[in-house]
C-alpha atoms as a PDB file:
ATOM      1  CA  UNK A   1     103.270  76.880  93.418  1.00  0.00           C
ATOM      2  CA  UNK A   2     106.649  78.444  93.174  1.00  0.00           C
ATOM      3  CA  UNK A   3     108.080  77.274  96.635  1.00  0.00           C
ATOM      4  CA  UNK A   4     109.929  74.671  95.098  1.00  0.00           C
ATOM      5  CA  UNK A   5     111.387  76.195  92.693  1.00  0.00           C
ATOM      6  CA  UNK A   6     113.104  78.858  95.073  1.00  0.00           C
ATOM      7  CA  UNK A   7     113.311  76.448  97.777  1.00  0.00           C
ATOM      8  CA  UNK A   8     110.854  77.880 100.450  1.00  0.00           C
ATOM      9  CA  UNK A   9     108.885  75.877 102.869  1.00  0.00           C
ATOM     10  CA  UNK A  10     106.045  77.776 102.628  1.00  0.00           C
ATOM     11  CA  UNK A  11     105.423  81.259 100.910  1.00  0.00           C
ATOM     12  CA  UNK A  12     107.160  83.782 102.334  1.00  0.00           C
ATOM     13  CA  UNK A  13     104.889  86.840 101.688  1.00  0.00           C
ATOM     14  CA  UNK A  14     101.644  85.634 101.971  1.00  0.00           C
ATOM     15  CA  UNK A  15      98.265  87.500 102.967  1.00  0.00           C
ATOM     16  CA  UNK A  16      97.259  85.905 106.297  1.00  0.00           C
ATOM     17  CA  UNK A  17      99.018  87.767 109.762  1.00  0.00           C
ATOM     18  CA  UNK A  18     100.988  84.965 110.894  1.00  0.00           C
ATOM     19  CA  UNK A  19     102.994  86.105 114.042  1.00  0.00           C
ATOM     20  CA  UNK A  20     105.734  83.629 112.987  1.00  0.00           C
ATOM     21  CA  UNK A  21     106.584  86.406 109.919  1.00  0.00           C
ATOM     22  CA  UNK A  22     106.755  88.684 112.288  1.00  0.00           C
ATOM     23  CA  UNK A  23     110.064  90.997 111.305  1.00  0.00           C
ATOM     24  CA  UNK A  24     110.727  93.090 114.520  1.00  0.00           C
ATOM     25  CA  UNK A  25     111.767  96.314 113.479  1.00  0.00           C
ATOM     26  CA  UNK A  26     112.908  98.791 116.276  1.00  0.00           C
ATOM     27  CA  UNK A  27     108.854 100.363 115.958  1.00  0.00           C
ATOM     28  CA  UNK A  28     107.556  96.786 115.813  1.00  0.00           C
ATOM     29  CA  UNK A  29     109.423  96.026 118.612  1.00  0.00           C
ATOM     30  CA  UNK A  30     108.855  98.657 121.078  1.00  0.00           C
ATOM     31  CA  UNK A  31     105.252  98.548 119.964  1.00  0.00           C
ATOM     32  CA  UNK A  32     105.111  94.791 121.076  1.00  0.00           C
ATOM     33  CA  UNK A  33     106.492  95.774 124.433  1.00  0.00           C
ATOM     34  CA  UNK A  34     104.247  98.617 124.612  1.00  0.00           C
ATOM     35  CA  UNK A  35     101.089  96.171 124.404  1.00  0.00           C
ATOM     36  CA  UNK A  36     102.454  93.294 126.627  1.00  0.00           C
ATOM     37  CA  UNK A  37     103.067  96.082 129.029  1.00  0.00           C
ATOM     38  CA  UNK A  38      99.591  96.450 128.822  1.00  0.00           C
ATOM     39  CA  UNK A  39      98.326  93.558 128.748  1.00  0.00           C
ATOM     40  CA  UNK A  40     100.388  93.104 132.828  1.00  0.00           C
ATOM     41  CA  UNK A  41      99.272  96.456 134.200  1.00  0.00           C
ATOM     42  CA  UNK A  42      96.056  95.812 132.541  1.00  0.00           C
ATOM     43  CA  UNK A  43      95.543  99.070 130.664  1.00  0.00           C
ATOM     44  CA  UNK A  44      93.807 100.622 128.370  1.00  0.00           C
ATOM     45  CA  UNK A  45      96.079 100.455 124.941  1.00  0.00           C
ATOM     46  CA  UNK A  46      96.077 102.307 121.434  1.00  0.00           C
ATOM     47  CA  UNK A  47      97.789 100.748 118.399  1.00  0.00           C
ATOM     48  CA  UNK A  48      97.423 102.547 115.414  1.00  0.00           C
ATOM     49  CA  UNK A  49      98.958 102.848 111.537  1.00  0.00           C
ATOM     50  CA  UNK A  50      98.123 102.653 107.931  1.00  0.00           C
ATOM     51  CA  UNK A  51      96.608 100.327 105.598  1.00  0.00           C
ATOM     52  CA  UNK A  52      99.053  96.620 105.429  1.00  0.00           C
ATOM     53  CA  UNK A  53     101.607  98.457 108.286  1.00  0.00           C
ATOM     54  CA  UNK A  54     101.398  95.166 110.189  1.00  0.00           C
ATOM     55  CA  UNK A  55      98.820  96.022 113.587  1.00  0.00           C
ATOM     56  CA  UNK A  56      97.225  92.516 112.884  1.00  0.00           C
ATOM     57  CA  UNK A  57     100.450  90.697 112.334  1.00  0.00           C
ATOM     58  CA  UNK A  58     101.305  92.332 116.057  1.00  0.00           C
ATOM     59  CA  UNK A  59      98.415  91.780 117.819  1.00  0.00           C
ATOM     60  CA  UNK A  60      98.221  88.360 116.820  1.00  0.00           C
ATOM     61  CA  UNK A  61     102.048  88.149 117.800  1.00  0.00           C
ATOM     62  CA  UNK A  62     100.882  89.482 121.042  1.00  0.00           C
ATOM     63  CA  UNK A  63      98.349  86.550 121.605  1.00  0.00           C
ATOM     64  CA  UNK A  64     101.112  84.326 120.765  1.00  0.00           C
ATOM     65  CA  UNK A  65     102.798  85.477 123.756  1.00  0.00           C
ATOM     66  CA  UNK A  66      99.927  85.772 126.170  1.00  0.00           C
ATOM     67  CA  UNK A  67      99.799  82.534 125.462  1.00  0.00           C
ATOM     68  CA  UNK A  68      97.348  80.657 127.691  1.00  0.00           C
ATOM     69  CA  UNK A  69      98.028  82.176 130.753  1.00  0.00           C
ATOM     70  CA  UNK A  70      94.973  84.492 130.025  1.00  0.00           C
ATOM     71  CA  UNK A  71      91.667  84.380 128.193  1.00  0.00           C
ATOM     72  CA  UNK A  72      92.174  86.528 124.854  1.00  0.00           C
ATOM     73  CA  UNK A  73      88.707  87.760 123.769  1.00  0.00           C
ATOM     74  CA  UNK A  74      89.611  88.873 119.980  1.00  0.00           C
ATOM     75  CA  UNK A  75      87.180  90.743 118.092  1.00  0.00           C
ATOM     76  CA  UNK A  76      87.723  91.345 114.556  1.00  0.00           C
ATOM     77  CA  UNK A  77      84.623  92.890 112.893  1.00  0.00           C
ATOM     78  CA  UNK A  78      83.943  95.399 115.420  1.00  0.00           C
ATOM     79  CA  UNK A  79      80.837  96.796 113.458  1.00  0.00           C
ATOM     80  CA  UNK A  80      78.754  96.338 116.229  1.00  0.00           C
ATOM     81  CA  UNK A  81      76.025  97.860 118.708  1.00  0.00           C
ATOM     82  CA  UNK A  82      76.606  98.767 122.210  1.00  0.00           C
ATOM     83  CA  UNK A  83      74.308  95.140 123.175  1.00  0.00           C
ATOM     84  CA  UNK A  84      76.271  93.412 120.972  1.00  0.00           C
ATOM     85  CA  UNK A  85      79.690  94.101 121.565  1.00  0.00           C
ATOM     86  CA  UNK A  86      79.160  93.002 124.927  1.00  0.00           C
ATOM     87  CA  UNK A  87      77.767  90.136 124.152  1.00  0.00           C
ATOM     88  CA  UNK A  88      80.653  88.991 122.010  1.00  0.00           C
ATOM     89  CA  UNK A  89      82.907  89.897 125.293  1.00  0.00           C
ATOM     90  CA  UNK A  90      80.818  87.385 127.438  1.00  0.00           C
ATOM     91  CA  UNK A  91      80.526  85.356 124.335  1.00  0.00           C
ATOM     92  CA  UNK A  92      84.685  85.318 124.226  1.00  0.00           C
ATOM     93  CA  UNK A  93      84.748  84.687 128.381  1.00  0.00           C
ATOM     94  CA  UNK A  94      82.348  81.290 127.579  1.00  0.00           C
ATOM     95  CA  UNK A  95      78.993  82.688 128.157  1.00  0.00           C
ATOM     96  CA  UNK A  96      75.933  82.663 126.175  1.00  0.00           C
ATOM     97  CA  UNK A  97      72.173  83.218 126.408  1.00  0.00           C
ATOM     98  CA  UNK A  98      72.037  86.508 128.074  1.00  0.00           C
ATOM     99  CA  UNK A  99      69.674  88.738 125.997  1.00  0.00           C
ATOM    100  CA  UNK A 100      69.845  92.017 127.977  1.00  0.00           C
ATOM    101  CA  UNK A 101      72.402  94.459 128.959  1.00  0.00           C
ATOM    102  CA  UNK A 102      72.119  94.007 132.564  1.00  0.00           C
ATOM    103  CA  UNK A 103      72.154  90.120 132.188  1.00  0.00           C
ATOM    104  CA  UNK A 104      75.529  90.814 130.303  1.00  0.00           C
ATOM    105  CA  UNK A 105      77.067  92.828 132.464  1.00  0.00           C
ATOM    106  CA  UNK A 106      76.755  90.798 134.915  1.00  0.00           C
ATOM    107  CA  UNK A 107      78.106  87.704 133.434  1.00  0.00           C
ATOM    108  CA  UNK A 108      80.900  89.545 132.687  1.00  0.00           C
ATOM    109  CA  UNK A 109      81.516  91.321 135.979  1.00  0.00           C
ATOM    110  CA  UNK A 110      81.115  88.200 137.625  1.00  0.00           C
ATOM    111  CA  UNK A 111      83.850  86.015 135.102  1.00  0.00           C
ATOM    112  CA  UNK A 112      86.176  88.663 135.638  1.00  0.00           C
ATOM    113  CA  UNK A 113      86.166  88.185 139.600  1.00  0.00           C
ATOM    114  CA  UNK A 114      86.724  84.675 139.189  1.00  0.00           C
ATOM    115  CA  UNK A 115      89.300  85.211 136.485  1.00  0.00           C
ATOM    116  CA  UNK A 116      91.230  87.603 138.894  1.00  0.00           C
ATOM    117  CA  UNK A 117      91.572  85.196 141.737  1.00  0.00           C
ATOM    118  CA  UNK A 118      92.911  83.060 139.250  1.00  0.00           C
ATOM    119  CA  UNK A 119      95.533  85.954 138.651  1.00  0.00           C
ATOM    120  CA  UNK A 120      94.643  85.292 134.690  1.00  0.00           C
ATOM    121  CA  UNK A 121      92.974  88.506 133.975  1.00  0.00           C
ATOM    122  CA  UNK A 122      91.663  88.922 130.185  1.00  0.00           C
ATOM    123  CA  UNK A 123      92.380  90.393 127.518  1.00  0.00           C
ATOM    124  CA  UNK A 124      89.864  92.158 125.096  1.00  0.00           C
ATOM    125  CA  UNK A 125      91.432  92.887 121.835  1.00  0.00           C
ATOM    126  CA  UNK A 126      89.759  95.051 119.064  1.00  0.00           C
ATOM    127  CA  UNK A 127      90.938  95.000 115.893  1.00  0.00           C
ATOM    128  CA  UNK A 128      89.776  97.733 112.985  1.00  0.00           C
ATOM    129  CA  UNK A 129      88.448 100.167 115.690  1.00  0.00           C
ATOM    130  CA  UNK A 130      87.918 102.389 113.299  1.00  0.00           C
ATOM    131  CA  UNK A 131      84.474 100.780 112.399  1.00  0.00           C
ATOM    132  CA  UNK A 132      82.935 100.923 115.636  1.00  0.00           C
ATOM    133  CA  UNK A 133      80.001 102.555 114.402  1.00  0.00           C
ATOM    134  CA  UNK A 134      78.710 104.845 117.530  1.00  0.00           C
ATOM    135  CA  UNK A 135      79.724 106.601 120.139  1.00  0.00           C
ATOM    136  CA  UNK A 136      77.465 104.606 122.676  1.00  0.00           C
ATOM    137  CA  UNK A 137      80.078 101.771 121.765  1.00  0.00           C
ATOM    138  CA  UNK A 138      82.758 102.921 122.705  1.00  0.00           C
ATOM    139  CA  UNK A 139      80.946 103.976 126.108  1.00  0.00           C
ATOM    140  CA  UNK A 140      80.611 100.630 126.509  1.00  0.00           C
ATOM    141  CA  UNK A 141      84.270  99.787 125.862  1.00  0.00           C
ATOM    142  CA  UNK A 142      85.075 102.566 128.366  1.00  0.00           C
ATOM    143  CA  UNK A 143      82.015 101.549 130.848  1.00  0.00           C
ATOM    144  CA  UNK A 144      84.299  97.920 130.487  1.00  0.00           C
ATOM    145  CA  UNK A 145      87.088  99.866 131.733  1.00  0.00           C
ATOM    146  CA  UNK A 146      85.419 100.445 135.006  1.00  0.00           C
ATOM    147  CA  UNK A 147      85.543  97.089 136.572  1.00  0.00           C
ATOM    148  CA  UNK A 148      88.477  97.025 139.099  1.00  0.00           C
ATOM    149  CA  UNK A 149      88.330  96.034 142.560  1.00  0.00           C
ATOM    150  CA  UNK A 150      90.676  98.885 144.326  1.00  0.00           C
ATOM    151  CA  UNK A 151      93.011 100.069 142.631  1.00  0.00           C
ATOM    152  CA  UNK A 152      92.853  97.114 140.172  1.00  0.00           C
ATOM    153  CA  UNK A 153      91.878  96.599 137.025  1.00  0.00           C
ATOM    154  CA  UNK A 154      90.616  93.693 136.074  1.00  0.00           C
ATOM    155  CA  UNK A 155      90.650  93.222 132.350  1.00  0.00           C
ATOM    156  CA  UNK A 156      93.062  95.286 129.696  1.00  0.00           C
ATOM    157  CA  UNK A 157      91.540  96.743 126.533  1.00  0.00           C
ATOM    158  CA  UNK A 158      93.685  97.156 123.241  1.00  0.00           C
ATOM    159  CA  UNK A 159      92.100  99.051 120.516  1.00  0.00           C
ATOM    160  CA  UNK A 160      93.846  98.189 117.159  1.00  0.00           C
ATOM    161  CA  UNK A 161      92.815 100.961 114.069  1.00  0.00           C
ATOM    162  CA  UNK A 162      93.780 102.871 111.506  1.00  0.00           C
ATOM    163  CA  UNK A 163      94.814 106.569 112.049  1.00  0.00           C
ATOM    164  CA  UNK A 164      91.224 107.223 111.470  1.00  0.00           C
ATOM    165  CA  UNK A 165      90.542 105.566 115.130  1.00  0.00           C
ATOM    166  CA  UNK A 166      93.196 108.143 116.326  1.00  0.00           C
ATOM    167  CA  UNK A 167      91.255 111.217 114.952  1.00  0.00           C
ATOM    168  CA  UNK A 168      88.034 110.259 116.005  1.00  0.00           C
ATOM    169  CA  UNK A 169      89.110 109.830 119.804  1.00  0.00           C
ATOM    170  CA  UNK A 170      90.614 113.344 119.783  1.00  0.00           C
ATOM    171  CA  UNK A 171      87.007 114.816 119.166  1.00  0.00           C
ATOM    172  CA  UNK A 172      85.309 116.363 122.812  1.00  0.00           C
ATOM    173  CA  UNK A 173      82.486 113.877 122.476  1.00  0.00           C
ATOM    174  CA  UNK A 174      85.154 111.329 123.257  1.00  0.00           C
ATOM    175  CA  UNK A 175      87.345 112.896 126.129  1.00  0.00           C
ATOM    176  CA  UNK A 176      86.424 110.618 129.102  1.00  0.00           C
ATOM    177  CA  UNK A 177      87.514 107.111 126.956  1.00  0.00           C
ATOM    178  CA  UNK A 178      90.770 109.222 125.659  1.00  0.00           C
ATOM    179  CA  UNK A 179      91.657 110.306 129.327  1.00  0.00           C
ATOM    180  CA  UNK A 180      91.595 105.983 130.259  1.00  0.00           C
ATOM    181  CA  UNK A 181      94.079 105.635 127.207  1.00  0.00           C
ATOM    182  CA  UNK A 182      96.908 104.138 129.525  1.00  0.00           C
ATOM    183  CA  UNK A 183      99.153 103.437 126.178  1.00  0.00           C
ATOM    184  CA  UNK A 184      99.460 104.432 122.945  1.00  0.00           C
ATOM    185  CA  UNK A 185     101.656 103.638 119.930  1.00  0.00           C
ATOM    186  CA  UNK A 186     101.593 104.586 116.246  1.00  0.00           C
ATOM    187  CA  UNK A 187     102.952 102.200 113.898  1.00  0.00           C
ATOM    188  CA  UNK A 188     104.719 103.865 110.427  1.00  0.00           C
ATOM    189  CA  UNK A 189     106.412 102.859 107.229  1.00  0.00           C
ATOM    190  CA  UNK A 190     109.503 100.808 107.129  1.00  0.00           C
ATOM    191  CA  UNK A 191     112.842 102.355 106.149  1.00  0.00           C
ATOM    192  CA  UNK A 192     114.652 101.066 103.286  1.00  0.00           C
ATOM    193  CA  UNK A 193     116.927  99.214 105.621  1.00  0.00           C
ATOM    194  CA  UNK A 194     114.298  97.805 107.731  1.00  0.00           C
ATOM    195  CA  UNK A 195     112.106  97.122 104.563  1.00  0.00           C
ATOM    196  CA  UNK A 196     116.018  95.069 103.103  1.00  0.00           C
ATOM    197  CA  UNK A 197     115.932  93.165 106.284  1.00  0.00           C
ATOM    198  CA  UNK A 198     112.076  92.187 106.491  1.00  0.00           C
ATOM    199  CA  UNK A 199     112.983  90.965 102.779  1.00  0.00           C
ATOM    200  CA  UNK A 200     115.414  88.540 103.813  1.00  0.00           C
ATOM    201  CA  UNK A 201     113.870  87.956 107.499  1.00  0.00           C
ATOM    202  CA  UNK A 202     110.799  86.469 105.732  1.00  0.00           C
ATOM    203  CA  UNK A 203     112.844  84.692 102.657  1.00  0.00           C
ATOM    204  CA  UNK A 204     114.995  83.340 105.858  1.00  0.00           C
ATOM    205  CA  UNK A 205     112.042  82.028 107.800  1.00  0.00           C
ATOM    206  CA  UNK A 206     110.210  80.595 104.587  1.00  0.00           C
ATOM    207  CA  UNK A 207     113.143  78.368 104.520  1.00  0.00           C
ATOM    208  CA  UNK A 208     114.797  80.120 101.531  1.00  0.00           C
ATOM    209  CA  UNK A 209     118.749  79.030 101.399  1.00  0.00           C
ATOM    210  CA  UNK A 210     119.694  82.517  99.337  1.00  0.00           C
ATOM    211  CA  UNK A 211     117.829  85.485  98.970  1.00  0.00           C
ATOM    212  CA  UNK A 212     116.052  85.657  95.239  1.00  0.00           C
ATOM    213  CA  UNK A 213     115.879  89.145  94.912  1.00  0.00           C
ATOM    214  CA  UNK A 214     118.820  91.580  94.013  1.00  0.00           C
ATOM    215  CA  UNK A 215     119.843  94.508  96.218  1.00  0.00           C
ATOM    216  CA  UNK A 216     118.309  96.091  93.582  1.00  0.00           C
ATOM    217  CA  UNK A 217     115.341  94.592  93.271  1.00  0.00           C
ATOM    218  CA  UNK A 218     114.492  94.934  96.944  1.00  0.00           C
ATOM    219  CA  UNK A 219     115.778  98.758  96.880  1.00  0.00           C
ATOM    220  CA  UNK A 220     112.504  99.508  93.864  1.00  0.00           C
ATOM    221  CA  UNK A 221     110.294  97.242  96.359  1.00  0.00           C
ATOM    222  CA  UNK A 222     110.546 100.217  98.861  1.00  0.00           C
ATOM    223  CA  UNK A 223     110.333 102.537  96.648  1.00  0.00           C
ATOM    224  CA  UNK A 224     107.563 101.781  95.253  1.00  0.00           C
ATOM    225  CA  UNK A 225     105.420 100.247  98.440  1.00  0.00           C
ATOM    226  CA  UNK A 226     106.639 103.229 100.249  1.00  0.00           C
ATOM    227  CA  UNK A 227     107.995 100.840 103.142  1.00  0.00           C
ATOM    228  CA  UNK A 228     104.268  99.481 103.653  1.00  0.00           C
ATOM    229  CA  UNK A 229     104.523  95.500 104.918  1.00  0.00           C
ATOM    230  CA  UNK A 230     101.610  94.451 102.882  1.00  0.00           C
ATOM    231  CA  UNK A 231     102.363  96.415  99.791  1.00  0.00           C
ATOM    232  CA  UNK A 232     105.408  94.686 100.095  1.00  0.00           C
ATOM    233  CA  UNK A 233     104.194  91.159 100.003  1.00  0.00           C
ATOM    234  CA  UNK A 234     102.173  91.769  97.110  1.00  0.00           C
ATOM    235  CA  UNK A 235     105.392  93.171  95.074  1.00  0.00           C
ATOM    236  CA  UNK A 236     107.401  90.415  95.792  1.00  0.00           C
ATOM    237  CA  UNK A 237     105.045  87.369  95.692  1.00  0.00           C
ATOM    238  CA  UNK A 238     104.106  88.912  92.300  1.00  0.00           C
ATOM    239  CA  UNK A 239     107.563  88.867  91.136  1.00  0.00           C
ATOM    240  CA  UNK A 240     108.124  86.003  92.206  1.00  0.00           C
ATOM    241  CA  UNK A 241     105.524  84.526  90.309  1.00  0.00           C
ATOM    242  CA  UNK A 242     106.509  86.414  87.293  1.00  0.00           C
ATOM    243  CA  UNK A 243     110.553  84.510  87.902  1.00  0.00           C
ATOM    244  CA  UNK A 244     108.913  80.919  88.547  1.00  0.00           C
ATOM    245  CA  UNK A 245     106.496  81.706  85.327  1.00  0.00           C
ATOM    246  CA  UNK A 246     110.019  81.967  82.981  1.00  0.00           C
ATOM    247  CA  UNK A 247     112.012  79.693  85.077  1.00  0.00           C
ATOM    248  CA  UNK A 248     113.983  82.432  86.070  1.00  0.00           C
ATOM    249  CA  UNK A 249     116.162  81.959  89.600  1.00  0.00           C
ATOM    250  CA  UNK A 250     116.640  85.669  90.320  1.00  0.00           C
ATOM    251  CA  UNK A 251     114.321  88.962  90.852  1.00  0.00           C
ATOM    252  CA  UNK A 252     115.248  92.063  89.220  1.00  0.00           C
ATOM    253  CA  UNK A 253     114.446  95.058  89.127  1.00  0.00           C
ATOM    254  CA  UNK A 254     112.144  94.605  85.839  1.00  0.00           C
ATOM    255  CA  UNK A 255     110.286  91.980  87.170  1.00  0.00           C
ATOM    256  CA  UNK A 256     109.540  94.393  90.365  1.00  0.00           C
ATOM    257  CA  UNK A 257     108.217  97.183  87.977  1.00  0.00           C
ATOM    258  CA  UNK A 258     106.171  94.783  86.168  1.00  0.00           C
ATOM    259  CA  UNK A 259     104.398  94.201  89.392  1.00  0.00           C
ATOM    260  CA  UNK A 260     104.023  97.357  90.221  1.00  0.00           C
ATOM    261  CA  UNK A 261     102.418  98.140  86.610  1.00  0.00           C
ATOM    262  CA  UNK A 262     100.264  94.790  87.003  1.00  0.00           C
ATOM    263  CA  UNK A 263      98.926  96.358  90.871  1.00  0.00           C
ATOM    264  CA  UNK A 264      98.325 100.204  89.117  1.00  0.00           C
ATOM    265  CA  UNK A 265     101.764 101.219  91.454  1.00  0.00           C
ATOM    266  CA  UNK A 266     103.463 104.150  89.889  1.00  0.00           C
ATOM    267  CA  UNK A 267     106.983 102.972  88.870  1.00  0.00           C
ATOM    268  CA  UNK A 268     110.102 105.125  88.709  1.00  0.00           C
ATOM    269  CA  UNK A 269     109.674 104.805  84.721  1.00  0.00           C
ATOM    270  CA  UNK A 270     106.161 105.990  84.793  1.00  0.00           C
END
């Protein structure tokens, strides 16, 4: 719609997690390593942060990486019973059919041996943990935990959530999953000069040739999204709507208030 007009590619602040936006900030980035870290030794992994602070972006940058050198089970609407969340895992390792927990488990134990002599171990990520909706499920993720052969595991576990997720596992009822917790990371707010540079990192990779918004413009932007990726996104790809609408080349900082007053964002006029 207004890609031409700036001369982007493609939109440069859209909605979907595409690992190709990814701006590596120094948390982004030790995050990352923290998970493909993981993901080797095969651990148990926590990733948390607010609403929009850019888990999914990472965990799909992370399955990017993996590649296909293992299977990636990815489950995205974890809102499920004990039964059924392993029957997505065998579901995501290729079976189907199996009714019963046994039946499952055993599908899965026996995958995961063949998997290992293939030296391709899975991966099992979970994204919105926080909705698990019972204890007995995340037994089960914990019970998954528990296949290893020696001293090896043979599958890794990330658990992707909201600082909700983070809360809940401190609770007593929750201790034994908490003590397998191999790796944890907690994901915050940009700064402004890391919220400056994911500006232009995504304008750059868009295929922008100059940078739309004033230093200005970009400095409101992080005042007002409080350094939050996907509050962000919806500043800026507002604005820029707002510029293409009047056939306007640059972003000010008007045009960033508007949007903020358009989403019900408190501006630094009121």
């Amino acid at each position: 719609m207004f890609e031409d007009h700036f001369g982007f590619t493609t939109k440069p602040f859209g909605k979907t997690p595409d690992p190709a936006f990814l701006y590596e900030s120094n948390q982004h980035r030790e995050a990352l390593a923290r998970l493909e870290y993981a993901v080797e030794e095969k651990e148990l992994a926590l990733l948390t942060g607010d609403v929009g602070s850019g888990k999914t972006t990472l965990s799909r940058a992370l399955i990017d990486r993996i590649g296909d050198s293992r299977p990636v089970v990815l489950l995205i609407n974890p809102r499920l019973s004990p039964v059924q969340l392993l029957r997505s895992v065998a579901s995501g390792l290729g079976f189907s059919g199996a009714r019963f927990r046994n039946e499952l488990l055993e599908q899965i134990h026996s995958k995961l041996y063949e998997l290992y002599e293939q030296k391709r171990e899975p991966v099992v990520i979970i994204d919105e943990a926080q909705l698990l909706p019972s204890k007995s499920t995340f037994d089960e993720i914990r019970l998954l935990t528990n296949f290893q052969l020696d001293d090896q595991n043979l599958l890794s576990v990330i658990l992707i959530g909201q600082p909700e997720l983070q809360r809940r596992l401190q609770r007593q009822a929750y201790s034994a999953l908490r003590q397998r917790i191999g790796l944890r990371y907690s994901l915050g707010p940009l700064t402004l000069d890391d919220t400056l540079a994911y500006i232009e990192h995504r304008v750059r990779v868009a295929g922008g040739k100059r940078n739309p918004f004033s230093m200005d413009a970009m400095q409101e932007i992080h005042a007002l999204s409080g350094g939050i990726p996907r509050v962000i996104n919806t500043l800026a790809t507002t604005a820029l709507l707002d510029a293409f609408g009047e056939d306007a080349s640059e972003v000010d900082v008007a045009r960033i208030e508007s949007a903020a007053r358009e989403h019900q964002l408190e501006t630094s006029h009121g």
